[in-house]
C-alpha atoms as a PDB file:
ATOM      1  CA  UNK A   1      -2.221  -7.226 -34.172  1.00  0.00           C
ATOM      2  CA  UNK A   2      -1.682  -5.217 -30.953  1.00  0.00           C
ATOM      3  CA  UNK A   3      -1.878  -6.465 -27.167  1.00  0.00           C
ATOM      4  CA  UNK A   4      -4.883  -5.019 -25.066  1.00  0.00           C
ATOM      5  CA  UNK A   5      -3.758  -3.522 -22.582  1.00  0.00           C
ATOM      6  CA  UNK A   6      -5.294  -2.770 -19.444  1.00  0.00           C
ATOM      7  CA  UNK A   7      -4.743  -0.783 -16.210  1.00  0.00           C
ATOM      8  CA  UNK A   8      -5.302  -1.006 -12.669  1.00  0.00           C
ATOM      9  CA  UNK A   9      -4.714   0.006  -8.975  1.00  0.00           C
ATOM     10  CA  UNK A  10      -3.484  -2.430  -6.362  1.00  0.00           C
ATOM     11  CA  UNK A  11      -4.688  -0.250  -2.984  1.00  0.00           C
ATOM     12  CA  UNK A  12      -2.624  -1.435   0.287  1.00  0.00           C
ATOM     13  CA  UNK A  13      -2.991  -0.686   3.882  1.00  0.00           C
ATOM     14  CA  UNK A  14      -0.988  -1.263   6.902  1.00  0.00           C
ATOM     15  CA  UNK A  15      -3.423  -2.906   9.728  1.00  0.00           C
ATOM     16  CA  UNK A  16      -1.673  -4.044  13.386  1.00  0.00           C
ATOM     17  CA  UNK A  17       1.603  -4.120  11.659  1.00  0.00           C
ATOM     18  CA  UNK A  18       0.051  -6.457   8.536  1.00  0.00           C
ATOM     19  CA  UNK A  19      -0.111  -5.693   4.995  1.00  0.00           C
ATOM     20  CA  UNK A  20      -3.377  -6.279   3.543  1.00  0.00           C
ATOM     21  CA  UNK A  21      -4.312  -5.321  -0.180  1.00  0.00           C
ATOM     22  CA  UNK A  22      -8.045  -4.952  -1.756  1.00  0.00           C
ATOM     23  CA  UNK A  23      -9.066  -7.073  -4.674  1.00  0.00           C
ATOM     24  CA  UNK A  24     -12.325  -7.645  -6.108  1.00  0.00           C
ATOM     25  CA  UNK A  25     -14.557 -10.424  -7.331  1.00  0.00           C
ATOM     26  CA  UNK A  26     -15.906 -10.665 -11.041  1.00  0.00           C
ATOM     27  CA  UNK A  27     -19.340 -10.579 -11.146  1.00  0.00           C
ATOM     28  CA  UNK A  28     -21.587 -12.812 -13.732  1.00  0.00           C
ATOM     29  CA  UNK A  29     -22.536 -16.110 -13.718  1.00  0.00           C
ATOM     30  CA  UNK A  30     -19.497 -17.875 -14.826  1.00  0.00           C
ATOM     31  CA  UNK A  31     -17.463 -16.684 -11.708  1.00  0.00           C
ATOM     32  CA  UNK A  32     -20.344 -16.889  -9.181  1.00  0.00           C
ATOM     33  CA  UNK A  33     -18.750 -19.970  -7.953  1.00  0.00           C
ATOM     34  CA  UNK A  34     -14.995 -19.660  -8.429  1.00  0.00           C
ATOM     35  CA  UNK A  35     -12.880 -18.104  -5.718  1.00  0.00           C
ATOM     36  CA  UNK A  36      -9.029 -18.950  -5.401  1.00  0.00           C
ATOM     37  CA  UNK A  37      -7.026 -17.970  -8.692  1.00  0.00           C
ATOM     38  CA  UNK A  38     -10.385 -15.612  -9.749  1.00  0.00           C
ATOM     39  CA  UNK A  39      -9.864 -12.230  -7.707  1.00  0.00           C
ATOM     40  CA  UNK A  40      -8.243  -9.433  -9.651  1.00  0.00           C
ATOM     41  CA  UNK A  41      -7.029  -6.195  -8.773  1.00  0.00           C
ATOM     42  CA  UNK A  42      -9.838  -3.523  -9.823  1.00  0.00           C
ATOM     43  CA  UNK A  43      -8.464  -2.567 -13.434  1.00  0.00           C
ATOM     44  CA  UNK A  44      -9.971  -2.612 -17.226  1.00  0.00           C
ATOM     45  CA  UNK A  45      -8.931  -1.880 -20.560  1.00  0.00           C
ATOM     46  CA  UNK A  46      -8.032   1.184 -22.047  1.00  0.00           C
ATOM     47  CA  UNK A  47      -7.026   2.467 -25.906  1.00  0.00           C
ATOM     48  CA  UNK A  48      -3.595   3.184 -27.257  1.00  0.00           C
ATOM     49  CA  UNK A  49      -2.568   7.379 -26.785  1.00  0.00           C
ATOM     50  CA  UNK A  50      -5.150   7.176 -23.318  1.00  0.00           C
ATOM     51  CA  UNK A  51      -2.421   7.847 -20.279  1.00  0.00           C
ATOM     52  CA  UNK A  52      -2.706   4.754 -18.354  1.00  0.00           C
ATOM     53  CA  UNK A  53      -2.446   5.835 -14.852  1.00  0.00           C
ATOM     54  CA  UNK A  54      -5.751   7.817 -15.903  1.00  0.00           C
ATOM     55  CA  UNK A  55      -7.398   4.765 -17.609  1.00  0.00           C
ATOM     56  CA  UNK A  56      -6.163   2.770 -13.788  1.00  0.00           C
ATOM     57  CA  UNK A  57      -7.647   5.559 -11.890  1.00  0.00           C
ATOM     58  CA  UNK A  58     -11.174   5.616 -13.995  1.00  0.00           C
ATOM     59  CA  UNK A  59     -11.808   1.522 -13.794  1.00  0.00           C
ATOM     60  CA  UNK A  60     -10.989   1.784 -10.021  1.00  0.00           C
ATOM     61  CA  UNK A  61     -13.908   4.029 -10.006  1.00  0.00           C
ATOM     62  CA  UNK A  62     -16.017   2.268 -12.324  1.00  0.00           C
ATOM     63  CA  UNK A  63     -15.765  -0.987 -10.628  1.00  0.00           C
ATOM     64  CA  UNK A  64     -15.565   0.512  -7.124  1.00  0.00           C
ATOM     65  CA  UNK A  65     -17.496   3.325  -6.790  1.00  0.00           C
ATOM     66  CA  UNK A  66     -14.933   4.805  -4.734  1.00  0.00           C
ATOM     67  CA  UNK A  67     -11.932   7.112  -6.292  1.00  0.00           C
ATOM     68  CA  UNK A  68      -8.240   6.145  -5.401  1.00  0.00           C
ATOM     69  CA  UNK A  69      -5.886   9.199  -4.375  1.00  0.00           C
ATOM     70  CA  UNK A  70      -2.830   9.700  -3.026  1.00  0.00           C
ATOM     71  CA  UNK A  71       0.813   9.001  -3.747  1.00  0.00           C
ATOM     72  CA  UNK A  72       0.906   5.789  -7.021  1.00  0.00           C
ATOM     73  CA  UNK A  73       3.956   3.685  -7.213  1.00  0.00           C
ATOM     74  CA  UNK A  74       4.223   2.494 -11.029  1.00  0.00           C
ATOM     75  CA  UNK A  75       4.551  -1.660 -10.993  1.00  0.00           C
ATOM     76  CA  UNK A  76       6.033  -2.948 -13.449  1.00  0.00           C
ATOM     77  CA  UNK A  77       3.404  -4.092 -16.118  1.00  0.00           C
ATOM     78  CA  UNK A  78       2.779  -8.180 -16.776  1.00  0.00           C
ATOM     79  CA  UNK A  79       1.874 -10.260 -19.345  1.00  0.00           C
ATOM     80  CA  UNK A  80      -1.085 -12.608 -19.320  1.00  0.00           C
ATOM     81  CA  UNK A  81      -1.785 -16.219 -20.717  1.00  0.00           C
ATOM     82  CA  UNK A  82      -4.292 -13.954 -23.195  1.00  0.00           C
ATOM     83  CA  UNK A  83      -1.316 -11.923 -24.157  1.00  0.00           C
ATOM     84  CA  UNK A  84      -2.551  -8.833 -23.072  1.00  0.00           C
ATOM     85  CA  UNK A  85      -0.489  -6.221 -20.869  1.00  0.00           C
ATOM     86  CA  UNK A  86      -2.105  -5.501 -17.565  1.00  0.00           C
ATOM     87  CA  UNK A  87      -0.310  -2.025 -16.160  1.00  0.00           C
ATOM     88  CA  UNK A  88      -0.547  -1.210 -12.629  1.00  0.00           C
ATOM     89  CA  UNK A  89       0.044   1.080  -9.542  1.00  0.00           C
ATOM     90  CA  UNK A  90      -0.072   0.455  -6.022  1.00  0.00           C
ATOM     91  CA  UNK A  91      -1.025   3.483  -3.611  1.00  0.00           C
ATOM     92  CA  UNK A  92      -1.955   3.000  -0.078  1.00  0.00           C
ATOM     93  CA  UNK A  93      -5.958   3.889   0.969  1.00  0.00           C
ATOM     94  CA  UNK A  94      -8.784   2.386   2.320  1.00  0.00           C
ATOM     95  CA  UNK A  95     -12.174   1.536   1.172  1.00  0.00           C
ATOM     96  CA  UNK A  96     -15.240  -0.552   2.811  1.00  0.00           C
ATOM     97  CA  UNK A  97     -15.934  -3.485   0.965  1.00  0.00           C
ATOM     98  CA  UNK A  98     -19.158  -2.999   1.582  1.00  0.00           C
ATOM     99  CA  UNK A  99     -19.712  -0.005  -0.128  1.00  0.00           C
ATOM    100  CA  UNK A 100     -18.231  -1.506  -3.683  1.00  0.00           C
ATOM    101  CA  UNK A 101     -20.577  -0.546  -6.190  1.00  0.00           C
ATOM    102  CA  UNK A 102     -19.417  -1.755  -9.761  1.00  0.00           C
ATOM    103  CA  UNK A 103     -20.909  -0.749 -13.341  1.00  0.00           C
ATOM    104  CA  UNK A 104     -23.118  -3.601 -15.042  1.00  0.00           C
ATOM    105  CA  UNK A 105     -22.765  -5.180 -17.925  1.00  0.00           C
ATOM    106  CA  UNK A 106     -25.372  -7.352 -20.279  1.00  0.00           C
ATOM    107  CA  UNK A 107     -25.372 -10.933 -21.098  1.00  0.00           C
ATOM    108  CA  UNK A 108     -27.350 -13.417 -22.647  1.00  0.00           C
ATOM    109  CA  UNK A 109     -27.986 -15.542 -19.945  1.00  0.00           C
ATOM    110  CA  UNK A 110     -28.827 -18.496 -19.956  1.00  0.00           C
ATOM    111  CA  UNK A 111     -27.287 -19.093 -23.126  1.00  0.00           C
ATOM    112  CA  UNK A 112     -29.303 -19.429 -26.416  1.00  0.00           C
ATOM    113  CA  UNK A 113     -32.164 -18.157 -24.238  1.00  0.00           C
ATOM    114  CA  UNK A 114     -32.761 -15.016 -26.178  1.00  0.00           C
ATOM    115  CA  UNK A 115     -32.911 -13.532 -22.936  1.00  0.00           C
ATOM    116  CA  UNK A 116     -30.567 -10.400 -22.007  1.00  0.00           C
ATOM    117  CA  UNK A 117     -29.627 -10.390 -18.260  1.00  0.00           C
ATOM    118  CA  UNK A 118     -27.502  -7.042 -16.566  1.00  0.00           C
ATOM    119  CA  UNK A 119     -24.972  -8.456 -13.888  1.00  0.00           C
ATOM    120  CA  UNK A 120     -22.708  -6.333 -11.965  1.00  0.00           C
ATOM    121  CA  UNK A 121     -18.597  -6.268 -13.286  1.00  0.00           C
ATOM    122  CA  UNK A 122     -17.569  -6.832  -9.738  1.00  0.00           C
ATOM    123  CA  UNK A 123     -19.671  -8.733  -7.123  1.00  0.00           C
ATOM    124  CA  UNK A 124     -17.273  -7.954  -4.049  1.00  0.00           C
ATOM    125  CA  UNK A 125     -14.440  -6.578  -2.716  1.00  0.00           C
ATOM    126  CA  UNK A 126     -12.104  -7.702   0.240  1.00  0.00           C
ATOM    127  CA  UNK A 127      -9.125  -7.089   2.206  1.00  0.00           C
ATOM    128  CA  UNK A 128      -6.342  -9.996   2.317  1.00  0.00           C
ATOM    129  CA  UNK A 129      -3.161 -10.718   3.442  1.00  0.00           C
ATOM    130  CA  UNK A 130      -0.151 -11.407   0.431  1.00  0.00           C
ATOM    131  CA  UNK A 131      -0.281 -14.813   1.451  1.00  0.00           C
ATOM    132  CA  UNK A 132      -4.040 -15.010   0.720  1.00  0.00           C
ATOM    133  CA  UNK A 133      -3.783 -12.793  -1.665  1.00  0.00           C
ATOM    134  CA  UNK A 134      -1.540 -14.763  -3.887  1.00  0.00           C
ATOM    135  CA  UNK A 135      -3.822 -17.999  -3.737  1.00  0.00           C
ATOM    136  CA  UNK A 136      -7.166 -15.180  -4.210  1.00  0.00           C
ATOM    137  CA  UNK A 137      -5.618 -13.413  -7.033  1.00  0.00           C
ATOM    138  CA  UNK A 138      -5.602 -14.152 -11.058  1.00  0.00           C
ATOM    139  CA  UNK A 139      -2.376 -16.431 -11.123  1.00  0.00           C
ATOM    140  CA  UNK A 140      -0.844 -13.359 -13.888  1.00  0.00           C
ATOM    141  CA  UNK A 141      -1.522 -11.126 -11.570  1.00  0.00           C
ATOM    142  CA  UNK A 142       0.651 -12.110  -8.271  1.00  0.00           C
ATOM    143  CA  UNK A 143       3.954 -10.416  -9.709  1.00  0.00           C
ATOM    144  CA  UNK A 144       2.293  -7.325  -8.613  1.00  0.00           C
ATOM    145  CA  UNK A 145       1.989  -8.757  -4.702  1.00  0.00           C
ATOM    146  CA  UNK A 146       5.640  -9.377  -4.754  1.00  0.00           C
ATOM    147  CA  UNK A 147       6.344  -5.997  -6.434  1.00  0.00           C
ATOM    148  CA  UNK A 148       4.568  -4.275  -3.567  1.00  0.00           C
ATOM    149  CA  UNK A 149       5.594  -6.469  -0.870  1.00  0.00           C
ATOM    150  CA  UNK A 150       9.654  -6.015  -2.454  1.00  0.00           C
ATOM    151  CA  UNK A 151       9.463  -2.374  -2.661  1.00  0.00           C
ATOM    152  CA  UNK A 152       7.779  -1.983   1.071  1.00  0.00           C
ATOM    153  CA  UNK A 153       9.989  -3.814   2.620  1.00  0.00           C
ATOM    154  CA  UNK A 154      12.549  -1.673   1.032  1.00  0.00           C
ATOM    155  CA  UNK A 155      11.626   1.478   2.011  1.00  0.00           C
ATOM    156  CA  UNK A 156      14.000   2.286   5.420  1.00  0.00           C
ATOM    157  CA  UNK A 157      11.864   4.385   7.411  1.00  0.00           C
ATOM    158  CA  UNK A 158       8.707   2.183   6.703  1.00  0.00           C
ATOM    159  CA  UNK A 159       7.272  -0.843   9.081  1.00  0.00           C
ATOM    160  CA  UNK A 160       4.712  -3.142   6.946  1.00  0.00           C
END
């Protein structure tokens, strides 16, 4: 049996001087209430032979509503508790949270109610600092934050 695999775009901008990336809130009724340790980076999964930067680029979209541009840094990819292999890029932009607009999905909800509900895959979006980040973010996901925040602070000619 293969590993999903799944793709995804960390967006990052430079505000005052302070790095701040975007994650986004899964939508549904069994996140409604959870915050720190349930914010991902906007991502979903794609099929073996699809080119994943592609596959990162359309679930931005999908769960955004905005498209992500510019110049992608690849991350290197990490392995969840699940076992599946989340790939990601990080590429600097900007986007209103208030103007996320995800794709829906359909659940049975409540359960063994017979009754099909539609629910948005992402109920917000938000700016945070790494520091927040890291306690916002899926715990399998934070070796991306570091990535990003190691290969900025790299960069010579760059001030994050």
């Amino acid at each position: 049996m293969t590993a999903k695999n799944s793709a995804g775009i960390l967006l990052f901008r430079v505000r005052s001087g302070i790095l701040e990336v975007f994650l986004v809130h899964p939508g549904g009724p069994f996140w409604q209430k959870k915050d720190l340790g349930a914010w991902s980076i906007p991502k979903g999964e794609f099929e073996e032979g699809v080119d994943a930067l592609t596959a990162a680029r359309r679930e931005f979209h999908e769960e955004t509503g905005s498209e992500a541009t510019g110049e992608f840094m690849s991350l290197t990819p990490l392995k969840q508790r699940s076992g599946k292999i989340v790939h990601a890029w990080a590429a600097e932009g900007d986007i209103d949270p208030a103007s996320v607009a995800s794709n829906t999905f359909l659940l049975e909800w409540p359960p063994r109610s017979g009754k099909q509900q539609e629910f948005p895959e992402i109920d917000r979006g938000g700016w945070f600092t790494i520091a927040t980040a890291k306690e916002k973010i899926i715990p399998g996901q934070r070796g991306f934050l570091d990535q990003l925040q190691d290969y900025l602070d790299s960069r010579p000619s760059r001030k994050a």
